[in-house]
C-alpha atoms as a PDB file:
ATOM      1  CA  UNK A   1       0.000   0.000   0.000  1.00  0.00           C
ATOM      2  CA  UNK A   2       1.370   3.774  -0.434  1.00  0.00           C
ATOM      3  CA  UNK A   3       0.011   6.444   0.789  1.00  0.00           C
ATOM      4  CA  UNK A   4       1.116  10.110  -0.880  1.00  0.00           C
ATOM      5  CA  UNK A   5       1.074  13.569   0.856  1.00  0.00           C
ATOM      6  CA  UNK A   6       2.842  13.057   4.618  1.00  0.00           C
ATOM      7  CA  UNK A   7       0.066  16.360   5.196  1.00  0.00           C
ATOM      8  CA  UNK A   8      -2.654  15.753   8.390  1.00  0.00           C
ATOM      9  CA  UNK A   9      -4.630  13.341   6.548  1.00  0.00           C
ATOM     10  CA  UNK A  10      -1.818  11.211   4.767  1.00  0.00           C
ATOM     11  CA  UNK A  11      -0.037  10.692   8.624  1.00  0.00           C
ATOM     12  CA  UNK A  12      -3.145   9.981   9.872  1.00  0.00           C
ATOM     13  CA  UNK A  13      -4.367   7.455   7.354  1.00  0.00           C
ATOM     14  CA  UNK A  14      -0.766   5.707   7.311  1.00  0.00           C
ATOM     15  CA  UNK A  15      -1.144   5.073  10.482  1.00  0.00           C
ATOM     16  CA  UNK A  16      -4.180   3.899  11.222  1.00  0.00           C
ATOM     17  CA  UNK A  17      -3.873   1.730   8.169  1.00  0.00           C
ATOM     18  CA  UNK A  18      -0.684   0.337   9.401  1.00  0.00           C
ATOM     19  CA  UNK A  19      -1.856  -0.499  12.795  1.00  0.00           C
ATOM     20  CA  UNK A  20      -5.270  -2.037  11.333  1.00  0.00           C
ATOM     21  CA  UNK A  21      -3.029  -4.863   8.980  1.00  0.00           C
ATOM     22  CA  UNK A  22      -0.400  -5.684  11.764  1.00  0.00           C
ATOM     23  CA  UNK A  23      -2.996  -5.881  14.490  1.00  0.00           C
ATOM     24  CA  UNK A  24      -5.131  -8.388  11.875  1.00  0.00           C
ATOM     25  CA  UNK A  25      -2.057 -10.691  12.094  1.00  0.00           C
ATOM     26  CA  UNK A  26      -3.496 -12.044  15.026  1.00  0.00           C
ATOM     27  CA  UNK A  27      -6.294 -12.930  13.657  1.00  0.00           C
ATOM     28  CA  UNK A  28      -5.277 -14.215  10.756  1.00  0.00           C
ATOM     29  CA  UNK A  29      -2.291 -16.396  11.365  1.00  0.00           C
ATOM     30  CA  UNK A  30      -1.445 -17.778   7.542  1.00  0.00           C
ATOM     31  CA  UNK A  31      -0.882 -14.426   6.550  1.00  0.00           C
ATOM     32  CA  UNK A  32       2.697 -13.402   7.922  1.00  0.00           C
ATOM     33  CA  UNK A  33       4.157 -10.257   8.413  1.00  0.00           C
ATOM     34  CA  UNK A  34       6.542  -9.735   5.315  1.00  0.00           C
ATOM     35  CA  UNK A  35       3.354  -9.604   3.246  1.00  0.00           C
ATOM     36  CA  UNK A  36       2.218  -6.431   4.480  1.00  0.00           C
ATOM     37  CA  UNK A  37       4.538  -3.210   3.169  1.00  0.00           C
ATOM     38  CA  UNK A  38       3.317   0.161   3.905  1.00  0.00           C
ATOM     39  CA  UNK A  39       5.143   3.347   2.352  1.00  0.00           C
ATOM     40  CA  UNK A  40       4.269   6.809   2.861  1.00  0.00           C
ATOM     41  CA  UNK A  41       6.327   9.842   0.188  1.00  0.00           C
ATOM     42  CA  UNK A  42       6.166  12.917   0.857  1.00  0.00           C
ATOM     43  CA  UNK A  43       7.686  15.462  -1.460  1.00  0.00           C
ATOM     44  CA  UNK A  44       9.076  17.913   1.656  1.00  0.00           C
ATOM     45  CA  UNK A  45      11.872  17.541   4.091  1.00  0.00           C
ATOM     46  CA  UNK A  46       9.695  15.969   6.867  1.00  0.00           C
ATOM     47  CA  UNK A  47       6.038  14.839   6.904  1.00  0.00           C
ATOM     48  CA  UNK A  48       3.695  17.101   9.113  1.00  0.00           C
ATOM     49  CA  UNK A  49       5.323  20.393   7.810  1.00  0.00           C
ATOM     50  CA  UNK A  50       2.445  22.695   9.330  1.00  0.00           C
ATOM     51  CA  UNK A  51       4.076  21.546  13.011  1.00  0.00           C
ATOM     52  CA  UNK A  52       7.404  22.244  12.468  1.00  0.00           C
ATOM     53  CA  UNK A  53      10.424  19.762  11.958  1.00  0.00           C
ATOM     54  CA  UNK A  54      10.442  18.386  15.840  1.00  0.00           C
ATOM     55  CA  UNK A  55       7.530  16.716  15.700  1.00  0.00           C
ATOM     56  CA  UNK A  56       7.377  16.187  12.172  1.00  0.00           C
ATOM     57  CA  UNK A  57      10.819  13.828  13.023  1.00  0.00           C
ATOM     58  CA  UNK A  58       9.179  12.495  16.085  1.00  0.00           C
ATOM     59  CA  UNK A  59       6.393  11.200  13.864  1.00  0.00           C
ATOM     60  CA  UNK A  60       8.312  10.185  11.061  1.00  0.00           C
ATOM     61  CA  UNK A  61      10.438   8.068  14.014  1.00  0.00           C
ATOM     62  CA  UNK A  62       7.118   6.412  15.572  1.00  0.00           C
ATOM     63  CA  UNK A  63       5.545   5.440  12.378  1.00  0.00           C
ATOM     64  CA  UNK A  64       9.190   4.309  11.310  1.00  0.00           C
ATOM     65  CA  UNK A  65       9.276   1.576  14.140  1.00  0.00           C
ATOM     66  CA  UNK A  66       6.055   0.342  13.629  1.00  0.00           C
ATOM     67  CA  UNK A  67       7.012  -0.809  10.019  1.00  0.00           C
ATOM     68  CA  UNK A  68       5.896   2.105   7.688  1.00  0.00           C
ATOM     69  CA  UNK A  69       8.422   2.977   5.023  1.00  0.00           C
ATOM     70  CA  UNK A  70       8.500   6.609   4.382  1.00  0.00           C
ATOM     71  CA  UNK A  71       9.907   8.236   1.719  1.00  0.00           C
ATOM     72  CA  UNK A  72      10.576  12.168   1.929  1.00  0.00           C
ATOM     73  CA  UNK A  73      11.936  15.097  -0.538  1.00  0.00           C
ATOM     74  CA  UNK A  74      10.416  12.662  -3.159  1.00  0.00           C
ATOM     75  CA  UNK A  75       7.216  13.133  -5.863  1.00  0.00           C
ATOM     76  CA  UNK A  76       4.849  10.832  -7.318  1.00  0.00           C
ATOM     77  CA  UNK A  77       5.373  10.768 -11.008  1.00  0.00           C
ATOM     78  CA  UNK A  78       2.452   8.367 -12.147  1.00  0.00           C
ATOM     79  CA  UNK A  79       0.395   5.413 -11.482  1.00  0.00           C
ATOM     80  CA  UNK A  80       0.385   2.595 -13.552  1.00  0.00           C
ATOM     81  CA  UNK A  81      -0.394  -1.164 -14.120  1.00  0.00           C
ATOM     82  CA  UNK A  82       3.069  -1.703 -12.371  1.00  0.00           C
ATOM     83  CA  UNK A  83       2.089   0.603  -9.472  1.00  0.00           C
ATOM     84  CA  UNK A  84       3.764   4.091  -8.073  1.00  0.00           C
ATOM     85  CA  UNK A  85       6.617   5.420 -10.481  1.00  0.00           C
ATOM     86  CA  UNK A  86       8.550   8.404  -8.169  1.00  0.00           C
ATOM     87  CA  UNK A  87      10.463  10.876  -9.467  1.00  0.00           C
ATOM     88  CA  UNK A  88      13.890   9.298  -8.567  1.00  0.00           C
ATOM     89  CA  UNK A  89      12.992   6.829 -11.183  1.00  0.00           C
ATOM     90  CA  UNK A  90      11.971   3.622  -8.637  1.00  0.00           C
ATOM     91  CA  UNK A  91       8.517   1.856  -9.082  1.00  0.00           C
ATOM     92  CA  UNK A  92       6.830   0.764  -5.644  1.00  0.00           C
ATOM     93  CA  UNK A  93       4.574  -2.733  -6.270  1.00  0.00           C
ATOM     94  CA  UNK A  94       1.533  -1.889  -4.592  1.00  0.00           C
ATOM     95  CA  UNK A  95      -2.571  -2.584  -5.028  1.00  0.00           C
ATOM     96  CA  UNK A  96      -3.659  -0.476  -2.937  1.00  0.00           C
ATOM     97  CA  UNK A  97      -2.903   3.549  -3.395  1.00  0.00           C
ATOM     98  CA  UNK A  98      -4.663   6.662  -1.057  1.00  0.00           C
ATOM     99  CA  UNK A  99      -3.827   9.923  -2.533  1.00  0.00           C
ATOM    100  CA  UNK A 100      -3.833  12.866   0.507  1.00  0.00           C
ATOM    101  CA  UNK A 101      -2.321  15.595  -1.469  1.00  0.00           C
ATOM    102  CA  UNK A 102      -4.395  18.106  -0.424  1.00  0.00           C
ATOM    103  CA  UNK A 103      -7.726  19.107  -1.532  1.00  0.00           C
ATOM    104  CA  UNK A 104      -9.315  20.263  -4.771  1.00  0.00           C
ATOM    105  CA  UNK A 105     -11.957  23.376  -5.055  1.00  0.00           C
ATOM    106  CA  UNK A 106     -15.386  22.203  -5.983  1.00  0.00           C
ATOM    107  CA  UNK A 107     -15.337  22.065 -10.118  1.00  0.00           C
ATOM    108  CA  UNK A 108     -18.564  23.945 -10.085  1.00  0.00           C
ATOM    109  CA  UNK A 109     -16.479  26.996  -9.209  1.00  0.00           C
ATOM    110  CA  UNK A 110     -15.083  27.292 -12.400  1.00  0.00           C
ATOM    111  CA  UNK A 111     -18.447  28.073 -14.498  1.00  0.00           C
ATOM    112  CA  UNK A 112     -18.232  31.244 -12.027  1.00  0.00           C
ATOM    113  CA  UNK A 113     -17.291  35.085 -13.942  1.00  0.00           C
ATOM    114  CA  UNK A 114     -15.489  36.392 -10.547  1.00  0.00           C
ATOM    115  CA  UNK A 115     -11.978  35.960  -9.743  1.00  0.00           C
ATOM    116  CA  UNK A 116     -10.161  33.062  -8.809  1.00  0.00           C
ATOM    117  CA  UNK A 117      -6.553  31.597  -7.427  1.00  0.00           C
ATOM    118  CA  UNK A 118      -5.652  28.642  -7.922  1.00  0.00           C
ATOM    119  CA  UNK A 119      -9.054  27.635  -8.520  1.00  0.00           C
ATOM    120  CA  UNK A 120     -10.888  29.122  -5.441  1.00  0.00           C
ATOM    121  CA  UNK A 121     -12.647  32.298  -5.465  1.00  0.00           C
ATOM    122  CA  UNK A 122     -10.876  35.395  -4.081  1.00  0.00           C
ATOM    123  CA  UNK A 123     -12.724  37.158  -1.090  1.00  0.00           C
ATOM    124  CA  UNK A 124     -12.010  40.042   0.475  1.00  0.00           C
ATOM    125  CA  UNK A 125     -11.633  40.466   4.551  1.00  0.00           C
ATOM    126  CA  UNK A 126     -15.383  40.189   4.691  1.00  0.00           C
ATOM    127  CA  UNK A 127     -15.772  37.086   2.667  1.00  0.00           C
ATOM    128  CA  UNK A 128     -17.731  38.666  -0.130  1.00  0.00           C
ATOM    129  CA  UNK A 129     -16.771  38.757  -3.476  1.00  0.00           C
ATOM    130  CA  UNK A 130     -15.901  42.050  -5.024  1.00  0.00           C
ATOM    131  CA  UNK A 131     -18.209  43.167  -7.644  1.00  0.00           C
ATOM    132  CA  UNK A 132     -21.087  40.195  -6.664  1.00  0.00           C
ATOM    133  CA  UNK A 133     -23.075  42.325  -3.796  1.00  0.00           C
ATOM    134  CA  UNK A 134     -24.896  39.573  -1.321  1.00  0.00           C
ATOM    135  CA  UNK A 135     -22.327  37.259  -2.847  1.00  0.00           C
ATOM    136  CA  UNK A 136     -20.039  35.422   0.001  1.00  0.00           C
ATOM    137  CA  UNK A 137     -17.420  32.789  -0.013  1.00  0.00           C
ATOM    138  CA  UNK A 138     -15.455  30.482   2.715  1.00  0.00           C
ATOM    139  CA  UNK A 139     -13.895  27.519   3.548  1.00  0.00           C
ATOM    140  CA  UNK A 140     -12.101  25.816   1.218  1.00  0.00           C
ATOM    141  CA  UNK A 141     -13.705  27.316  -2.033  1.00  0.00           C
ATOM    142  CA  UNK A 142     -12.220  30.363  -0.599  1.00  0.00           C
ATOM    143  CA  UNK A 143      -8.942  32.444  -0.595  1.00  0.00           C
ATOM    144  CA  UNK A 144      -9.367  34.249   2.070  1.00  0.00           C
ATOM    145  CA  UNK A 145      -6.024  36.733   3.227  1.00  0.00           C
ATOM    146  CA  UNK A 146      -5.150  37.304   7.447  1.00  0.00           C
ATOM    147  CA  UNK A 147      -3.893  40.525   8.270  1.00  0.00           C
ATOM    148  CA  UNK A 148       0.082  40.128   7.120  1.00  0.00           C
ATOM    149  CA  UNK A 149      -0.966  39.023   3.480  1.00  0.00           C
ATOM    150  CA  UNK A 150      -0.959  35.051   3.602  1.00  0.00           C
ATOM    151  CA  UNK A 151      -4.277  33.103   3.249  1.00  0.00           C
ATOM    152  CA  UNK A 152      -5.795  31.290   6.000  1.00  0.00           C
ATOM    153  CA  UNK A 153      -5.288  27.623   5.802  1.00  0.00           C
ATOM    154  CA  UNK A 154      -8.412  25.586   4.555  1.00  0.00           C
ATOM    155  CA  UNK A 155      -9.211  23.706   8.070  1.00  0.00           C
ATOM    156  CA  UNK A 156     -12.075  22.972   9.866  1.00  0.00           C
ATOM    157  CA  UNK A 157     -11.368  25.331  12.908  1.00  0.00           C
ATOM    158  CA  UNK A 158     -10.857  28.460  10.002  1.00  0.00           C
ATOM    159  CA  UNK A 159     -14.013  27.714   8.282  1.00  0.00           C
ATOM    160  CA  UNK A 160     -16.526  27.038  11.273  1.00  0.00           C
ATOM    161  CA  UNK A 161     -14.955  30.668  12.504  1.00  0.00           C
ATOM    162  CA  UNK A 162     -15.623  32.344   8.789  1.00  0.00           C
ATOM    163  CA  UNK A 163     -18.847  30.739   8.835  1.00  0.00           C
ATOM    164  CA  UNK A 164     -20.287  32.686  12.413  1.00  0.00           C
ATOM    165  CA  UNK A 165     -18.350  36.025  10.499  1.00  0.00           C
ATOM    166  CA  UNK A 166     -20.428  35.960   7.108  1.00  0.00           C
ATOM    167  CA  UNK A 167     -23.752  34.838   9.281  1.00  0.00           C
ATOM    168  CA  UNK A 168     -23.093  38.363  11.591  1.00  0.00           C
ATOM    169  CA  UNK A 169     -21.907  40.194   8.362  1.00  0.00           C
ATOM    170  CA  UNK A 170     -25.033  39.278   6.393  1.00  0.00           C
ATOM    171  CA  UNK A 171     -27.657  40.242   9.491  1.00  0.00           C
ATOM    172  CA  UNK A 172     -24.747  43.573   9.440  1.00  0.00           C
ATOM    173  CA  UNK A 173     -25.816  44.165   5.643  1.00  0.00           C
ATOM    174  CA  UNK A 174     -29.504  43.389   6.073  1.00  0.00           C
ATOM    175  CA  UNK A 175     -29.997  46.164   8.846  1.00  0.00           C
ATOM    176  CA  UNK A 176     -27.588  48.475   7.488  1.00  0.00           C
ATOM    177  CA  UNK A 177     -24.643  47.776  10.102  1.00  0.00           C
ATOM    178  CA  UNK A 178     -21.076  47.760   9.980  1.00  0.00           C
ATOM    179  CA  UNK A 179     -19.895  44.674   9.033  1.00  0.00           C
ATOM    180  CA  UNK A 180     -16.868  42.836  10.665  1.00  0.00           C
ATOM    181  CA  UNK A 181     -13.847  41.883   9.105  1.00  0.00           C
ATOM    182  CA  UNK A 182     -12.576  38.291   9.414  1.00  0.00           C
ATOM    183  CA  UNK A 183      -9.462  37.392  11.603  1.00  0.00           C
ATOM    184  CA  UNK A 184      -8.225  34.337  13.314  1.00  0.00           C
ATOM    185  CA  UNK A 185      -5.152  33.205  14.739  1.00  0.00           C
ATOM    186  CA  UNK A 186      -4.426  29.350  14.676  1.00  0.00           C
ATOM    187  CA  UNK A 187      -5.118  28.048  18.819  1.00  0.00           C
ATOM    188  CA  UNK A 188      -3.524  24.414  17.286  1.00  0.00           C
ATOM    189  CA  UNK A 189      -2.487  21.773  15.308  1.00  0.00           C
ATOM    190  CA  UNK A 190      -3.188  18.308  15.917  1.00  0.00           C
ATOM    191  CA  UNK A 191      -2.708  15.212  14.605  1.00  0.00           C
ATOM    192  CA  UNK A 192      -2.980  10.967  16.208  1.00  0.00           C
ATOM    193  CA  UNK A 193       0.113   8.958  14.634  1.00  0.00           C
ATOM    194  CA  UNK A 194      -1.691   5.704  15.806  1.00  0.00           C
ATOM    195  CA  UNK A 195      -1.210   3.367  18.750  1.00  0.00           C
ATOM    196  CA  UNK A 196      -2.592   6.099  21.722  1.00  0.00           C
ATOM    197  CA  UNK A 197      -0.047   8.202  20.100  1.00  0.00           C
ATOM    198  CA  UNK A 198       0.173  11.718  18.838  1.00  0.00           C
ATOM    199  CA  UNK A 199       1.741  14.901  18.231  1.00  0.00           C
ATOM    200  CA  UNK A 200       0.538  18.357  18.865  1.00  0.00           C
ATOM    201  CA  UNK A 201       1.196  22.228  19.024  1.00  0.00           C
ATOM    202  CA  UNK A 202      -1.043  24.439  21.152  1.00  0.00           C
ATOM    203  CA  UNK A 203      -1.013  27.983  21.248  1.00  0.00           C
ATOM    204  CA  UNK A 204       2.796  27.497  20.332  1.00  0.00           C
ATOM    205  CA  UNK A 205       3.582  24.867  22.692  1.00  0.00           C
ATOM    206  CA  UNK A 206       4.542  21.016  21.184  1.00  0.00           C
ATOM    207  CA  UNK A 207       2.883  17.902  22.844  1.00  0.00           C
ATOM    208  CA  UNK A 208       3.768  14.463  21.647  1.00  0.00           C
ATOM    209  CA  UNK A 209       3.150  10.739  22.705  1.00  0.00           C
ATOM    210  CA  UNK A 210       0.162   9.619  24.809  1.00  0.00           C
ATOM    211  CA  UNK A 211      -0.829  13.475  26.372  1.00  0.00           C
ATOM    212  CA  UNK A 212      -1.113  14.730  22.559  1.00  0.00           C
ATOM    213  CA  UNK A 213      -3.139  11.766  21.707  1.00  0.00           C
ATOM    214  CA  UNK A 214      -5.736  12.259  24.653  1.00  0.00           C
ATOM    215  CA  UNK A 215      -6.026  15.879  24.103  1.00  0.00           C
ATOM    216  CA  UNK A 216      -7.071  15.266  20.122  1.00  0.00           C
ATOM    217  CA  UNK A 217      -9.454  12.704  21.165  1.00  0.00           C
ATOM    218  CA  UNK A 218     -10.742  14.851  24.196  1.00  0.00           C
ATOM    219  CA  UNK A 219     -11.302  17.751  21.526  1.00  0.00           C
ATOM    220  CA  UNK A 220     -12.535  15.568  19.026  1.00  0.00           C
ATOM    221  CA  UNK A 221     -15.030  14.253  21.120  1.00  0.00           C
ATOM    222  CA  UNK A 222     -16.215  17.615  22.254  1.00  0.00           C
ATOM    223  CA  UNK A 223     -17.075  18.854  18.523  1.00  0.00           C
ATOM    224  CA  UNK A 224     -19.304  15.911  18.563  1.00  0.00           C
ATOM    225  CA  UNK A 225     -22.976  17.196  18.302  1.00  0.00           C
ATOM    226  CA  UNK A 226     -25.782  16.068  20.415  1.00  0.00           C
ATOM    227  CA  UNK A 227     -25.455  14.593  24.341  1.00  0.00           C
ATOM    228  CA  UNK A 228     -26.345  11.308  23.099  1.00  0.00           C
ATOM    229  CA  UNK A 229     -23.268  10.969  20.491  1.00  0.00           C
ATOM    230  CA  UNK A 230     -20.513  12.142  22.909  1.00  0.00           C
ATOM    231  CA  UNK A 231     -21.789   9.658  25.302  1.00  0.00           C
ATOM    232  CA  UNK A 232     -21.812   6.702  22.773  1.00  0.00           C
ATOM    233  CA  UNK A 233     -18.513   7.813  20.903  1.00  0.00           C
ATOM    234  CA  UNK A 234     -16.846   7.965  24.377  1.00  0.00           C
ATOM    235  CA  UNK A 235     -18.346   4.350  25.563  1.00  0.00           C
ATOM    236  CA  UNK A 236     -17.028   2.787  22.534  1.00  0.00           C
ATOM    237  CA  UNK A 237     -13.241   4.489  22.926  1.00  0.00           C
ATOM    238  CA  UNK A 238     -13.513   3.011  26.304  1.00  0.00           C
ATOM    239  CA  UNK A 239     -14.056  -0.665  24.633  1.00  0.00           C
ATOM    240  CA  UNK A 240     -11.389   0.552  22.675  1.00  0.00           C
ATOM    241  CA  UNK A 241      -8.788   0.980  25.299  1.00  0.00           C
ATOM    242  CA  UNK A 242     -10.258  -2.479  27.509  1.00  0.00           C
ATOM    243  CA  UNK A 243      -9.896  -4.746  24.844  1.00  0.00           C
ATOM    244  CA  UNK A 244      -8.478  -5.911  21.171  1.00  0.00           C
ATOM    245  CA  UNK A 245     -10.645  -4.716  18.149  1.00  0.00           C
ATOM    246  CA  UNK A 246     -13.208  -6.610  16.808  1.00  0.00           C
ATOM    247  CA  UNK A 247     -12.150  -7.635  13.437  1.00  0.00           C
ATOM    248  CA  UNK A 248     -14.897  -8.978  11.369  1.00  0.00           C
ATOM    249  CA  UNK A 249     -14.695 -10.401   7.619  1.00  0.00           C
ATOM    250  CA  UNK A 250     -17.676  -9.424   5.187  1.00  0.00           C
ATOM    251  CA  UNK A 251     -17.892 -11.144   1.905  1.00  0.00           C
ATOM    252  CA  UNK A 252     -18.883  -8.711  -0.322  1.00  0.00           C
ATOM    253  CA  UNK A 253     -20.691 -11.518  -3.175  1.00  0.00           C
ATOM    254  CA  UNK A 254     -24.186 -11.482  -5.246  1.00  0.00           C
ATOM    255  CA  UNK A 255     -25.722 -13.943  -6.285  1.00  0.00           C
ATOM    256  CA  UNK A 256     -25.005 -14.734 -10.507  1.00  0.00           C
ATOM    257  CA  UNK A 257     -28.309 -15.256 -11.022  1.00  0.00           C
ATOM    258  CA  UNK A 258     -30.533 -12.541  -8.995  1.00  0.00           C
ATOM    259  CA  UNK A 259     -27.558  -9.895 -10.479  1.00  0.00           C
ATOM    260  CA  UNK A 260     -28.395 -11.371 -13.757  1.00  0.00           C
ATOM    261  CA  UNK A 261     -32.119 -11.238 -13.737  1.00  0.00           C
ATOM    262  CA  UNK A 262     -31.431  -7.411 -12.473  1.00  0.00           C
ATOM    263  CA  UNK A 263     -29.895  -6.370 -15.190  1.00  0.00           C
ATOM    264  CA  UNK A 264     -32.355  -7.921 -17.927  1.00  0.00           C
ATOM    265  CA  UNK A 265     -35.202  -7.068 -16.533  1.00  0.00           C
ATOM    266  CA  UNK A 266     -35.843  -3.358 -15.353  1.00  0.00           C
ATOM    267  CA  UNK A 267     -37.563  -2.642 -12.342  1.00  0.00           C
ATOM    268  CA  UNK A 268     -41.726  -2.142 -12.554  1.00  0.00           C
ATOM    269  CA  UNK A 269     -42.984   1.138 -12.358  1.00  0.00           C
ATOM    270  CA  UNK A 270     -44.510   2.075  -9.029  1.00  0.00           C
ATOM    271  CA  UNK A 271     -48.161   2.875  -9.412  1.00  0.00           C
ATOM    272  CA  UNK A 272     -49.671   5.305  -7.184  1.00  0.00           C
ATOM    273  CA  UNK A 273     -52.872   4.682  -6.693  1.00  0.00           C
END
């Protein structure tokens, strides 16, 4: 399996993909351990760039002993029927690829006549679109500048924050107030490296190991909506932490002849009546 982009999600996915196939050894004792290879590339210095090289190495060193091969300061080049060519001309064997490179703005942004970067439309400090009145963008389908120039990253914590600004700003327009412009300053960065681990910068500060992991799943658990969900999430981390997981096999197979009669016969029109 490789995994490409060593970004939030790619660290995230490596890992818990990692510990998922070596914990299934276990349960599955033909299959032995040498069958299982697990590479993450990365085309910068150190995977989790937006947390600075200390924990990026710290990660990098964690994921390293539990068997993942990761491959920095190198690019994908192209996927084919052999599996990942990379741009220092070696081919990876693999079946499985996750792409994490970042994210893509919606393609129904480009039918829009305003202007764009990279793809996502360009806001001003309000969120609304220059020369579109009542027109307001966010999020990721947004560039969106802070106050020395550089746009905001496209995270959750950003966009749930731009979100309460153009609510206030349109009630602002509606009833003829001032409208407020949008700033935020990052309160953290945090990411689980699997196996109760993680790593974590708050308000400046680094975290790593078990205390990072508990704090991400303490404010994970908090965004959770509804009293009912927290308590259920939190019951089944507890499981989690008691006891091995619970790995069951589905066979995903249809029957030849139902999926043939399916496909020869359409489905009768339902009569109202």
């Amino acid at each position: 399996m490789v995994v490409a982009g060593g970004g939030f999600s790619g660290v995230e996915t490596v890992a818990a993909v990692n510990d998922f196939l070596r914990g299934a050894l276990r349960s599955y004792p033909h299959l032995a351990a040498n069958l299982i290879r697990v590479v993450l590339v990365h085309p910068g210095d150190v995977v989790l760039p937006e947390l600075g090289p200390e924990l990026g190495l710290y990660a990098q060193e964690k994921l390293a002993g539990r068997g993942v091969e990761i491959r920095v300061k190198t690019k994908v080049e192209r996927i084919s029927g052999r599996g990942v060519e990379l741009d220092d001309g070696t081919t990876i064997e693999a079946k499985t690829v996750v792409w994490t490179a970042g994210t893509s703005p919606s393609p129904v942004l480009k039918a829009l006549p305003c202007a764009k970067e990279h793809g996502r439309l360009v806001a001003n400090p309000f969120l609304e679109l220059p020369g579109f009145e009542g027109v307001w963008a966010l999020g990721d389908c947004a560039v969106i500048l802070d106050p020395t120039g550089m746009p905001y990253p496209p995270t959750a914590q950003h966009a749930m924050r731009q979100g309460t600004t153009v609510a206030r700003n349109i009630v602002a327009t509606v009833r003829g107030r001032k409208k407020k412009k949008f700033e935020y300053s990052t309160v953290g960065l945090l990411a689980a490296i699997g196996r109760r681990t993680g790593v974590a910068n708050i308000l400046g500060v680094n975290f790593s190991g078990f205390p990072a992991w508990f704090l991400w799943r303490s404010i994970y658990l908090g965004k959770l909506p509804r009293l009912e969900k927290k308590v259920r999430v939190a019951f089944d981390w507890t499981l989690d932490l008691l006891f091995a997981k619970d790995l069951v096999h589905f066979m995903i197979l249809r029957s030849a002849a139902t999926s043939t009669r399916e496909e020869r016969e359409p489905k009768a029109a339902a009569t109202v009546k």
